[in-house]
Structure formats: C-alpha cells, structure tokens
C-alpha atoms as a PDB file:
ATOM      1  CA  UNK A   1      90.416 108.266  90.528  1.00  0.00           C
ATOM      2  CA  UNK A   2      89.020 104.785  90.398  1.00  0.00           C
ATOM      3  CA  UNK A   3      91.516 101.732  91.932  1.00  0.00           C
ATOM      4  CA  UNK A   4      90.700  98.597  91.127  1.00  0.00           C
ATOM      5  CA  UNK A   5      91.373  95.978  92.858  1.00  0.00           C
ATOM      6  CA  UNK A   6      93.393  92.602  92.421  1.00  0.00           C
ATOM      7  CA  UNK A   7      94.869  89.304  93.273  1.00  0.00           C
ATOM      8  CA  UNK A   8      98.294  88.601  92.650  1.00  0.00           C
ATOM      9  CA  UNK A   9      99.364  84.784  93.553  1.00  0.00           C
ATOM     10  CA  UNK A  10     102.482  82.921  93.147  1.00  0.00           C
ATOM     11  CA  UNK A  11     102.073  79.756  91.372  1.00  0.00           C
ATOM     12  CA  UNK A  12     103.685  77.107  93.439  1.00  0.00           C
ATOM     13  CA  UNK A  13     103.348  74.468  96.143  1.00  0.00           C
ATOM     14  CA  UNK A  14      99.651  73.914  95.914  1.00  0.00           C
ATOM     15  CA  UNK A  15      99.071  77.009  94.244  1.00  0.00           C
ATOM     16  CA  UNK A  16     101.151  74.712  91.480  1.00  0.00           C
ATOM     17  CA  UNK A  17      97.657  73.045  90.283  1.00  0.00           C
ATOM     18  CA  UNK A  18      95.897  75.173  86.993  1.00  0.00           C
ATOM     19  CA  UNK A  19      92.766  73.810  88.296  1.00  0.00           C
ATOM     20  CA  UNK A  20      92.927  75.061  91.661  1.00  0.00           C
ATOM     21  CA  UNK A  21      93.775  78.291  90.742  1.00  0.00           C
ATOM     22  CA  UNK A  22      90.702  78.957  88.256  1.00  0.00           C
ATOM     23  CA  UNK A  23      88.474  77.911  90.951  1.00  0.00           C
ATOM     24  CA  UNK A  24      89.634  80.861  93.255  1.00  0.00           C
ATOM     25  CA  UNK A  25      89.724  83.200  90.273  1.00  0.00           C
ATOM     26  CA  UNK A  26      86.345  82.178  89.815  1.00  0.00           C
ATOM     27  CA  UNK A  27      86.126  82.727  93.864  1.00  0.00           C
ATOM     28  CA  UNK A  28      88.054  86.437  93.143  1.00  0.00           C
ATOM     29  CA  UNK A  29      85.249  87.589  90.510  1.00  0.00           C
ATOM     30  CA  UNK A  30      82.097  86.402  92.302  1.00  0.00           C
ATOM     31  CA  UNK A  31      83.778  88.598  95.494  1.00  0.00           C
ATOM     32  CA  UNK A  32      84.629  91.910  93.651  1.00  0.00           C
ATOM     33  CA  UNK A  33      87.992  91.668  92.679  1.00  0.00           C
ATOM     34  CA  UNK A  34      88.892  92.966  88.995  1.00  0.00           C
ATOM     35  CA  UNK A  35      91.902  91.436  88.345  1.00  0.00           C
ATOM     36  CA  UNK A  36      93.861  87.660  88.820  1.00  0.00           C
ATOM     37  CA  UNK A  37      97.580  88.330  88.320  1.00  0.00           C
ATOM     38  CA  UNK A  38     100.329  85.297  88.568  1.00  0.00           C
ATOM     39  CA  UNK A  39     104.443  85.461  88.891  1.00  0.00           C
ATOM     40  CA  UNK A  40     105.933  84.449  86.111  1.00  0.00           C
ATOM     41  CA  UNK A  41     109.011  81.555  87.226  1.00  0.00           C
ATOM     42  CA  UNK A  42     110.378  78.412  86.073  1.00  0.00           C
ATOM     43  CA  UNK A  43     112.531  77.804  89.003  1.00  0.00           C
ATOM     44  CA  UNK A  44     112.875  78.699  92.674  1.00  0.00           C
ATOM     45  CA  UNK A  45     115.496  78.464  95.409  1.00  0.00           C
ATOM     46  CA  UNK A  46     113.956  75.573  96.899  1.00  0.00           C
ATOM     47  CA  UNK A  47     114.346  72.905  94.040  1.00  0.00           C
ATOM     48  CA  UNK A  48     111.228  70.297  95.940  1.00  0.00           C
ATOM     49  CA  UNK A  49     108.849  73.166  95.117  1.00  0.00           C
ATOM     50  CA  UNK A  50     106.263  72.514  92.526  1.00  0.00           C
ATOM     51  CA  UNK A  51     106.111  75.367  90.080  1.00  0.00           C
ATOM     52  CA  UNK A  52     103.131  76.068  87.271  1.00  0.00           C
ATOM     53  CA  UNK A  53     103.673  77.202  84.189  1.00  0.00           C
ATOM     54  CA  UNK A  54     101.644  80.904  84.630  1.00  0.00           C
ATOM     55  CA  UNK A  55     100.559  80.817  80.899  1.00  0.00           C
ATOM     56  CA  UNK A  56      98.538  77.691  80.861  1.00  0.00           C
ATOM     57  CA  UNK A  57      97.252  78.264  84.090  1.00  0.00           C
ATOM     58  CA  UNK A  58      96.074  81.644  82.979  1.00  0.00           C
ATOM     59  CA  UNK A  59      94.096  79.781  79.930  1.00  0.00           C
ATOM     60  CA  UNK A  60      92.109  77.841  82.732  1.00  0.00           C
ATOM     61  CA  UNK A  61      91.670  81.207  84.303  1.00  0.00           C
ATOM     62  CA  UNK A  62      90.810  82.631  81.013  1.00  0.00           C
ATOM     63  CA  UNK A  63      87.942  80.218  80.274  1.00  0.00           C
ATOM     64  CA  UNK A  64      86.359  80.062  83.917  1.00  0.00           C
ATOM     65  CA  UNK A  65      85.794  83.931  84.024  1.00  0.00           C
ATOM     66  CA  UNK A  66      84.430  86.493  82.272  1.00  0.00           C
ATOM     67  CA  UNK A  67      85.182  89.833  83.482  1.00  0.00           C
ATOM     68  CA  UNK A  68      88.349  89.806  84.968  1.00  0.00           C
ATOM     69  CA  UNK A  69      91.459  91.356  83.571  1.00  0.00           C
ATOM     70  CA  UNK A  70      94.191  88.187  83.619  1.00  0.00           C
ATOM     71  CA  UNK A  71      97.991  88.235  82.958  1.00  0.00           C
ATOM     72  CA  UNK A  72     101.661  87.440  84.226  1.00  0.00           C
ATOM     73  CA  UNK A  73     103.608  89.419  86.437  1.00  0.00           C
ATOM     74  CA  UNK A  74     106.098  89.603  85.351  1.00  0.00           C
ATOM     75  CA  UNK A  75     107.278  88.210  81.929  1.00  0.00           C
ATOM     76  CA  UNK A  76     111.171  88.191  80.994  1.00  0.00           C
ATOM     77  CA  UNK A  77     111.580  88.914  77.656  1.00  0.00           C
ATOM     78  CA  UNK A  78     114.847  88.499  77.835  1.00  0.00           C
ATOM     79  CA  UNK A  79     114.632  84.711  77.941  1.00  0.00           C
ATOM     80  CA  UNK A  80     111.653  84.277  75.840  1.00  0.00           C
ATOM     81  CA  UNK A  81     111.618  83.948  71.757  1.00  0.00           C
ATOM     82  CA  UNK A  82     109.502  87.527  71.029  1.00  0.00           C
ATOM     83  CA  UNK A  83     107.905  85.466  68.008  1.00  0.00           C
ATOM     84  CA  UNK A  84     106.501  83.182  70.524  1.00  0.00           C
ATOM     85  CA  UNK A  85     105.632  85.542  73.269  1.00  0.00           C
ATOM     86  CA  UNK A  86     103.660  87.484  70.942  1.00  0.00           C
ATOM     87  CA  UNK A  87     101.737  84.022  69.461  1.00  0.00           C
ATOM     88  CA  UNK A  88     100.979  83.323  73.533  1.00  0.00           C
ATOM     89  CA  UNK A  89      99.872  86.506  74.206  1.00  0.00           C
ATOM     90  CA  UNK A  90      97.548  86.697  71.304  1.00  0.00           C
ATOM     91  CA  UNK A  91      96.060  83.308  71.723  1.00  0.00           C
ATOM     92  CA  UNK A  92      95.624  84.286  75.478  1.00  0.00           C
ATOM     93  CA  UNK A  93      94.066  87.516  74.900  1.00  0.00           C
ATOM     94  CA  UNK A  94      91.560  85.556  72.188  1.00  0.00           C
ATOM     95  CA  UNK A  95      90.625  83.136  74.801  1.00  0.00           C
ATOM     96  CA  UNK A  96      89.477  85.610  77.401  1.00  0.00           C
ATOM     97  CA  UNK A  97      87.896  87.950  75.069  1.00  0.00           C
ATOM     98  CA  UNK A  98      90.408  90.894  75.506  1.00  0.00           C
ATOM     99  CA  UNK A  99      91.107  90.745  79.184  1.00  0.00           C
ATOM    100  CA  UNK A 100      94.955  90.434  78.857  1.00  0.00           C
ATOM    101  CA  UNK A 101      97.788  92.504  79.965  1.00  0.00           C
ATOM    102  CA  UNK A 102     101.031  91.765  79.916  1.00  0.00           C
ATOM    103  CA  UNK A 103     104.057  92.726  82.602  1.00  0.00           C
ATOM    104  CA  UNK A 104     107.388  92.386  81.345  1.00  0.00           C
ATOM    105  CA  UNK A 105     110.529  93.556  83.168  1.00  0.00           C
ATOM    106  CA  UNK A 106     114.576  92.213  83.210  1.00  0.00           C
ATOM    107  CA  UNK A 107     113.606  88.902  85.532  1.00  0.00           C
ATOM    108  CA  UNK A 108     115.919  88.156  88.426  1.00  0.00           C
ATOM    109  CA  UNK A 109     118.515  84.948  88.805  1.00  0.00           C
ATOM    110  CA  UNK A 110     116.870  83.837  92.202  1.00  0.00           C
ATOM    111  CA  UNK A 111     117.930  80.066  92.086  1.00  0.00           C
ATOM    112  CA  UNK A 112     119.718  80.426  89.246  1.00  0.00           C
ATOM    113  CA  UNK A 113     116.919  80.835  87.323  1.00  0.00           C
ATOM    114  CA  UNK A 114     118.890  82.413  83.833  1.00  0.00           C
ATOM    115  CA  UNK A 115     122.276  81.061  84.493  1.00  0.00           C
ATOM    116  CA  UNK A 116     121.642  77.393  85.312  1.00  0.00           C
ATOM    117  CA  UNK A 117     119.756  77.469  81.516  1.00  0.00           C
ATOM    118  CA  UNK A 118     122.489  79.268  80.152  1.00  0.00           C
ATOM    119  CA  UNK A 119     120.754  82.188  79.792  1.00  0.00           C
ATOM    120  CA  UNK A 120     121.627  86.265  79.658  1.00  0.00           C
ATOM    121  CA  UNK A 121     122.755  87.285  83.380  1.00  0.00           C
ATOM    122  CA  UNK A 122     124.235  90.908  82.494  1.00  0.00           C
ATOM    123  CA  UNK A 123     121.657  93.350  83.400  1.00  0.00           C
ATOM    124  CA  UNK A 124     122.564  96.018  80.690  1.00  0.00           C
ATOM    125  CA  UNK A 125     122.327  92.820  77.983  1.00  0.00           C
ATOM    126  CA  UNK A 126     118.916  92.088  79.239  1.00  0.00           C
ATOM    127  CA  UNK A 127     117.827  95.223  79.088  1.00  0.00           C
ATOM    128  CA  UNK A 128     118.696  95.806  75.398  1.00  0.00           C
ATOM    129  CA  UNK A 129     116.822  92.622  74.599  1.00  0.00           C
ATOM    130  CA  UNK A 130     114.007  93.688  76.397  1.00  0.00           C
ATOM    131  CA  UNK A 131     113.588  96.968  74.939  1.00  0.00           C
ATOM    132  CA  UNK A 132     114.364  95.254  71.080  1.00  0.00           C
ATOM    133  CA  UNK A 133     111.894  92.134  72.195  1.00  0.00           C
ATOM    134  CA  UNK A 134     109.045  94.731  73.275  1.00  0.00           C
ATOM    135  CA  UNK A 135     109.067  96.389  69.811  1.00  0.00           C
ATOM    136  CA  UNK A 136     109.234  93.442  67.599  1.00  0.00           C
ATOM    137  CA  UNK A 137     106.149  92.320  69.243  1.00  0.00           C
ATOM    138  CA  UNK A 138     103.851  95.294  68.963  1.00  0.00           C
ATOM    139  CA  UNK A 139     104.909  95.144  65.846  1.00  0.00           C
ATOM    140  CA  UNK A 140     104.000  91.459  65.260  1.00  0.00           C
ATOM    141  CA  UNK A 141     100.611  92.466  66.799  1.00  0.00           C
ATOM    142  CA  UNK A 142     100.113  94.673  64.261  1.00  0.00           C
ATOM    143  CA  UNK A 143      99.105  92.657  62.027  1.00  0.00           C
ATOM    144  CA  UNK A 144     101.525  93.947  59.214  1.00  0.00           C
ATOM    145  CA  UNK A 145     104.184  92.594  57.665  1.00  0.00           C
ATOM    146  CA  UNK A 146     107.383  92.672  59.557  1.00  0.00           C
ATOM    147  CA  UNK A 147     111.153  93.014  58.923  1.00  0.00           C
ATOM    148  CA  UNK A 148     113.201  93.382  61.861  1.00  0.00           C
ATOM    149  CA  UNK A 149     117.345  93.285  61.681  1.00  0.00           C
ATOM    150  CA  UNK A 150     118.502  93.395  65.164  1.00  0.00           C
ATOM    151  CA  UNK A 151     121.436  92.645  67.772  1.00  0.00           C
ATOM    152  CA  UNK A 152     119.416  90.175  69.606  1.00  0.00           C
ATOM    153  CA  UNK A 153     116.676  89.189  67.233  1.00  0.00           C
ATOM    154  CA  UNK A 154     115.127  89.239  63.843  1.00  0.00           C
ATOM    155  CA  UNK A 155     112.137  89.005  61.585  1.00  0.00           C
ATOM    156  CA  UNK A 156     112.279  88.307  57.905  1.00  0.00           C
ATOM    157  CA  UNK A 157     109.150  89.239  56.462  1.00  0.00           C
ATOM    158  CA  UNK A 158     106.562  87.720  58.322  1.00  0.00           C
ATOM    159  CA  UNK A 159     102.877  88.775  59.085  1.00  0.00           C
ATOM    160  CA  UNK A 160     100.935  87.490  62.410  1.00  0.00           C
ATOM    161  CA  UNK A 161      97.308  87.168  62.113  1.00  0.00           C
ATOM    162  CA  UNK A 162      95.399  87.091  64.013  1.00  0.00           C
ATOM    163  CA  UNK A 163      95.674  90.955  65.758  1.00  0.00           C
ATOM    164  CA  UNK A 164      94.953  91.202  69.313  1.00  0.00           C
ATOM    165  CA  UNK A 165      91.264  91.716  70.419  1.00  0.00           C
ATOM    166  CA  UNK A 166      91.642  95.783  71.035  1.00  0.00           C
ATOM    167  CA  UNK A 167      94.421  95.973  68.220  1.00  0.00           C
ATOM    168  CA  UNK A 168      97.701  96.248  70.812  1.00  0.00           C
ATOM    169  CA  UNK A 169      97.640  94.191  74.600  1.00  0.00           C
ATOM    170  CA  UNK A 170      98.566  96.535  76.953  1.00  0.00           C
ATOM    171  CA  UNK A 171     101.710  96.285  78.792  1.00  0.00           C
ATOM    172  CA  UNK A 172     102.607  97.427  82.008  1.00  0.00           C
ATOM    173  CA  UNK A 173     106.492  97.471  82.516  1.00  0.00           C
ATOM    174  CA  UNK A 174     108.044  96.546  85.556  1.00  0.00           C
ATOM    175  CA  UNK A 175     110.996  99.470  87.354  1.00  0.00           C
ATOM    176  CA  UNK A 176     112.667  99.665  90.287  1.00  0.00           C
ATOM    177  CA  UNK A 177     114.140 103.469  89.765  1.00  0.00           C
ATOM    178  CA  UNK A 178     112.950 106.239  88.971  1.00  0.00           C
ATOM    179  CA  UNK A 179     116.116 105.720  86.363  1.00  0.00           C
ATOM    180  CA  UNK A 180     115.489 108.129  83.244  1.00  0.00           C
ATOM    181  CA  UNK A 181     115.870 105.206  81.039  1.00  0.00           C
ATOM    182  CA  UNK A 182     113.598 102.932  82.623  1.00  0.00           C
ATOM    183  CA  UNK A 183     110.753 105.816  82.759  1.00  0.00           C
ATOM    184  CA  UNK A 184     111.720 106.524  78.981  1.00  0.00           C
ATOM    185  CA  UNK A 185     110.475 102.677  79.000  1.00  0.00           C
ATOM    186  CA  UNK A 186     107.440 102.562  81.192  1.00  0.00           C
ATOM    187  CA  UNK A 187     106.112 105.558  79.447  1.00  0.00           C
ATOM    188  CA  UNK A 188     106.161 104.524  76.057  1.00  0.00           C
ATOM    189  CA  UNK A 189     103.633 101.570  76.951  1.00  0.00           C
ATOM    190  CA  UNK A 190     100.575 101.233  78.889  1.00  0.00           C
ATOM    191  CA  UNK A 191     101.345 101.098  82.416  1.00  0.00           C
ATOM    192  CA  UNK A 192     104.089 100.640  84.792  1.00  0.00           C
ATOM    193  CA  UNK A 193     104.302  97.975  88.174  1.00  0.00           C
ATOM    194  CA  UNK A 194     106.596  99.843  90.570  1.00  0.00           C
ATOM    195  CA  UNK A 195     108.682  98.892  93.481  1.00  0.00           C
ATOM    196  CA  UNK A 196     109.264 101.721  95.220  1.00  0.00           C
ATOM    197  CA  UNK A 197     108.134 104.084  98.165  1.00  0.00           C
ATOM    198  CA  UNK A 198     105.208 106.118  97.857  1.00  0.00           C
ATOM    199  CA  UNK A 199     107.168 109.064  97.743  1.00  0.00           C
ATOM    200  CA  UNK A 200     109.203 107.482  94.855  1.00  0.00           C
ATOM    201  CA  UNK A 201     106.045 106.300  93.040  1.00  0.00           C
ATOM    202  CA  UNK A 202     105.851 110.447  92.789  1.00  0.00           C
ATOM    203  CA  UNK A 203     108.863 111.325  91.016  1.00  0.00           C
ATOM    204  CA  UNK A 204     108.494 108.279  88.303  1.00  0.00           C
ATOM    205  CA  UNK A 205     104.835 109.223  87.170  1.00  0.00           C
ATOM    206  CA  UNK A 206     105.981 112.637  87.712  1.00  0.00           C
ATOM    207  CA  UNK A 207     108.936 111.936  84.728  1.00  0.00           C
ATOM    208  CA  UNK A 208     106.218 109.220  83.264  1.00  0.00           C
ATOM    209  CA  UNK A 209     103.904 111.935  83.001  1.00  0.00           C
ATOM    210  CA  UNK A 210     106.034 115.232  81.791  1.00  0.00           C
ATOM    211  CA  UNK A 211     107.445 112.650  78.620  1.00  0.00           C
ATOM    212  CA  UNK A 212     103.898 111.262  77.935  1.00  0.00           C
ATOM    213  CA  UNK A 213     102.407 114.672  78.040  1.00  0.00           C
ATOM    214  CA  UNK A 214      99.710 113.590  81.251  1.00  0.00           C
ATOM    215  CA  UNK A 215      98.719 110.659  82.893  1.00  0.00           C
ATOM    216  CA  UNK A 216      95.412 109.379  81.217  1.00  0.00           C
ATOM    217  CA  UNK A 217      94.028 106.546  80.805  1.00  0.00           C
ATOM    218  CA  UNK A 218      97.902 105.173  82.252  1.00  0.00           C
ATOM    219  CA  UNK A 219      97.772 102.340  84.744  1.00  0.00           C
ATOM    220  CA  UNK A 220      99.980 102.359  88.078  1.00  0.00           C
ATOM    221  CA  UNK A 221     100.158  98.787  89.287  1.00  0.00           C
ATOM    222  CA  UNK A 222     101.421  98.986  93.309  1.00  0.00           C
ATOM    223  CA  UNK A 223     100.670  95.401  95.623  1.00  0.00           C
ATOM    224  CA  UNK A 224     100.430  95.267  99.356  1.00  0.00           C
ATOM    225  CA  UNK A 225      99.701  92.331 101.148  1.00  0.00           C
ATOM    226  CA  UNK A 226      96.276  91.360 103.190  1.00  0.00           C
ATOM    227  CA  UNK A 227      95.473  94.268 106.189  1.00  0.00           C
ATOM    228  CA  UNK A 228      97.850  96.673 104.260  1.00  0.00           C
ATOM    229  CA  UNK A 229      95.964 100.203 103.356  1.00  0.00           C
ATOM    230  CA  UNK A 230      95.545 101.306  99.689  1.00  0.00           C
ATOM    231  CA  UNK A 231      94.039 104.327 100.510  1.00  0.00           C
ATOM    232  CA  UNK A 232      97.492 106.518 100.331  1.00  0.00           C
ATOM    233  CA  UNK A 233      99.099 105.016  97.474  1.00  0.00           C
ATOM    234  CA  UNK A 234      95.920 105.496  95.603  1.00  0.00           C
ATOM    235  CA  UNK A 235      96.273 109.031  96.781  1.00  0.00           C
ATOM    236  CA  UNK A 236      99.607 109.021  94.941  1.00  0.00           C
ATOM    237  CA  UNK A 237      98.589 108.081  91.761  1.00  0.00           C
ATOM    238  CA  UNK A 238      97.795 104.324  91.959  1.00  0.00           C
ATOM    239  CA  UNK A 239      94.891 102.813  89.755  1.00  0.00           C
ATOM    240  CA  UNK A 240      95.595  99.274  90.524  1.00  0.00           C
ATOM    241  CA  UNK A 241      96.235  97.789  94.195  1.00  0.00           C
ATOM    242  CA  UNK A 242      97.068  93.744  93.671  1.00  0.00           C
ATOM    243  CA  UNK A 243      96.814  91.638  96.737  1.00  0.00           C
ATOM    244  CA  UNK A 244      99.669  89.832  97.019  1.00  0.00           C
ATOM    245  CA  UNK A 245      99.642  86.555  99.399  1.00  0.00           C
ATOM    246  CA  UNK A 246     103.116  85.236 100.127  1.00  0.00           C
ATOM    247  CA  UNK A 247     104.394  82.539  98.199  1.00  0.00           C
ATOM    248  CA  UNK A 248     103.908  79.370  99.632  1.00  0.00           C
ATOM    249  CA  UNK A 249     100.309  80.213 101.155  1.00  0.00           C
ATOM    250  CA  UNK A 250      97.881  77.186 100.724  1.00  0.00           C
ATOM    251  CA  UNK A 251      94.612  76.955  98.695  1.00  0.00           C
ATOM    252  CA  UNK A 252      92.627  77.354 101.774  1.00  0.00           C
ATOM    253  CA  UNK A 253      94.429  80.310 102.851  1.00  0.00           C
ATOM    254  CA  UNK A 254      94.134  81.900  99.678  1.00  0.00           C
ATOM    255  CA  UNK A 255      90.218  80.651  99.438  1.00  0.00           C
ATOM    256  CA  UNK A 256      89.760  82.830 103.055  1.00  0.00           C
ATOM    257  CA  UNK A 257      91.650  85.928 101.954  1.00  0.00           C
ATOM    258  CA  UNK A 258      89.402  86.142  98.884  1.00  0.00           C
ATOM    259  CA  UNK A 259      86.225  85.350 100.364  1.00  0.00           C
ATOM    260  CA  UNK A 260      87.319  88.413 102.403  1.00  0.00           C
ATOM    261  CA  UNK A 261      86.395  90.524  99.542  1.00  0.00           C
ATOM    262  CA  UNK A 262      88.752  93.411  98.206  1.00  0.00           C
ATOM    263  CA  UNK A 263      90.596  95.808 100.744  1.00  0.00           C
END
C-alpha cells in the first residue's frame, strides 16, 4: 500500500502570514511531499499570538501549486453556517483544480475558543450538528435542489452550482474512539484522521471496514512529528503520514524540515 506523504502546519506566529506559507508549500511540492494540510483555529490560549485564517491561506496555497492535495485539519462544523462551508469548499476546490479535502470533527474549547463566541460547548449537541451539517452539504454539492428541515439547520429549496470538480470533496472525519458511533461516521465518508495508538488504529478500520464492506480506495490520515517512523503505522493500515511541526515553529524551521524531503 502506497503512503503518501504530508505537511501539516499550524497557522500562527509567523506561520500567521498567507504568503509565507505558499512559499513553503511551494518548497513542500518541489521536495516530494503530496500534501499541505493547516489547523483550522480562530483563537488560542495565548491571546498575543497571531492566528491566520486557514481558508484564505489555503487559496494562496491553492494558486502557487499544482499537484498537491490542500485542505484544513480540522474544520468544526459545528460553528460554521453548512451553506457557507459548502460555498468555501467549492470555490476552494475550483481554485486548485480538485485538490481539496476536507477534515471536519467536533473542535475543542482550548482558549475558549466556542464559549467566549457564544458558541455550542456540549459535546453530544455538537455532534448532532455535525452529523446534520455534513449531510446538508453533500447534498448542496450535489448540485440538486435541496430541502432540508432540521434541529439545527435548514434549506428551503435552494440549488448550489457550481458542483465540486470530482462531483463530491472528499472528507476525512476526525475520531478519537474507536466509539461505534463515531466509526458509523468516519465510514460513511472518505477517510478518517485518527488519534489513537497503532493498535487502536486496528480495531477502528477494523469496524470502518466490516460496515463499509472493505477498505478501498479509503484514506487513513495518522501525523508524527520530524525523526518519527511511518513505517509501522503504514503497516497498520495508514495511507497518509502528515508531518506535523509544533505550533509555534518559525518559517526557517519549517523551510529546513521541508528541504529535508519526506520521512
């Protein structure tokens, strides 16, 4: 099985500047690398930090490159308008000729990130707004026209043109558990970005696997950071291996672990 390799960045301090970051995703595709991944925040603990916006720095990414696969890591739905999300993600996926994915999960409250907005804290809340968010917009992407009645959102009649490049962005769901509901969720899309132990990452594409009937063309999203070893996590079923740097790592840092090359 074929990993491919990423670079997965968190968008703040210096890392904060759109501009810097496309030049070393121009850096990561001129050394190998197949993918240029960001966190998805709009607030940390420490409130001097500068923080981008990962969607319009992925549009610089997205017009500086041409071959590799681009998105946010991870998306809340929960706190996002799914009519909006799914105009962003089409318009992003347009601009980079099909190379989007999207990652969604719950988000976290690190720095009171939902509550000092006033926004959905309750994990079981955010989950059923997730799960309602995620199928209004495939539907949206469709390209037909939509009527959605739901607890947390709704859609009177409306058709979004233009469709997505390869008719539905893939989306790789984020789980912490092996949990049969959040399996149920990974496996009805097309990938899932664990955090678990490699012995865990068995049993959820194990329960991934016996409800999709196989594993196929399904993408397993692990990170590790720089000197760490793919090699047995791709062994357990991994076909992506993102290299995380630690937030708060400098442009030049970053610029030396890419000019490394991929693990």
């Amino acid at each position: 099985m074929t990993l491919r390799r990423g670079i997965y960045l968190a968008p703040f301090g210096e890392l904060a500047d759109a501009g810097a970051l496309a030049e070393l995703a121009v850096l990561a595709e001129g050394r190998g690398f197949d993918g240029f991944f960001l966190w998805d925040h709009i607030l940390r603990p420490l409130e001097d930090l500068a923080v981008a916006d990962p969607w319009v720095a992925l549009a610089a990414v997205a017009v500086r490159t041409e071959r590799l696969t681009i998105g946010p890591l991870i998306t809340p739905v929960s706190r996002r308008r799914p009519q909006k999300l799914a105009r962003e993600a089409v318009t992003l996926d347009g601009l980079s000729s099909g190379r989007l994915v999207l990652g969604v999960g719950l988000g976290v409250n690190t720095g009171g990130e939902l509550t000092r907005f006033g926004e959905e804290d309750d994990d079981r809340i955010r989950a059923e707004r997730l799960d309602e968010g995620l199928g209004l917009i495939t539907q949206l992407w469709s390209g037909e026209t939509v009527t959605h009645l739901g607890r947390h959102f709704r859609a009177d009649g409306v058709r979004f043109l233009p469709r997505p490049q390869r008719g539905r962005i893939p989306i790789w769901v984020a789980a912490r558990s092996p949990a049969p509901k959040l399996m149920s969720r990974a496996a009805r899309y097309e990938g899932i970005c664990p955090e678990t132990t490699i012995e865990g990452l068995g049993e959820m594409l194990r329960l991934i696997g016996a409800e999709r009937g196989g594993l196929d063309g399904y993408d397993v999203v692990v990170r590790g950071e720089p000197g760490d070893d793919p090699a047995p996590w791709q062994a357990a079923g991994a076909t992506w291996w993102l290299l995380q740097v630690a937030p708060g790592a400098g442009v030049g840092k970053v610029r030396a672990i890419i000019e490394e090359g991929p693990p």
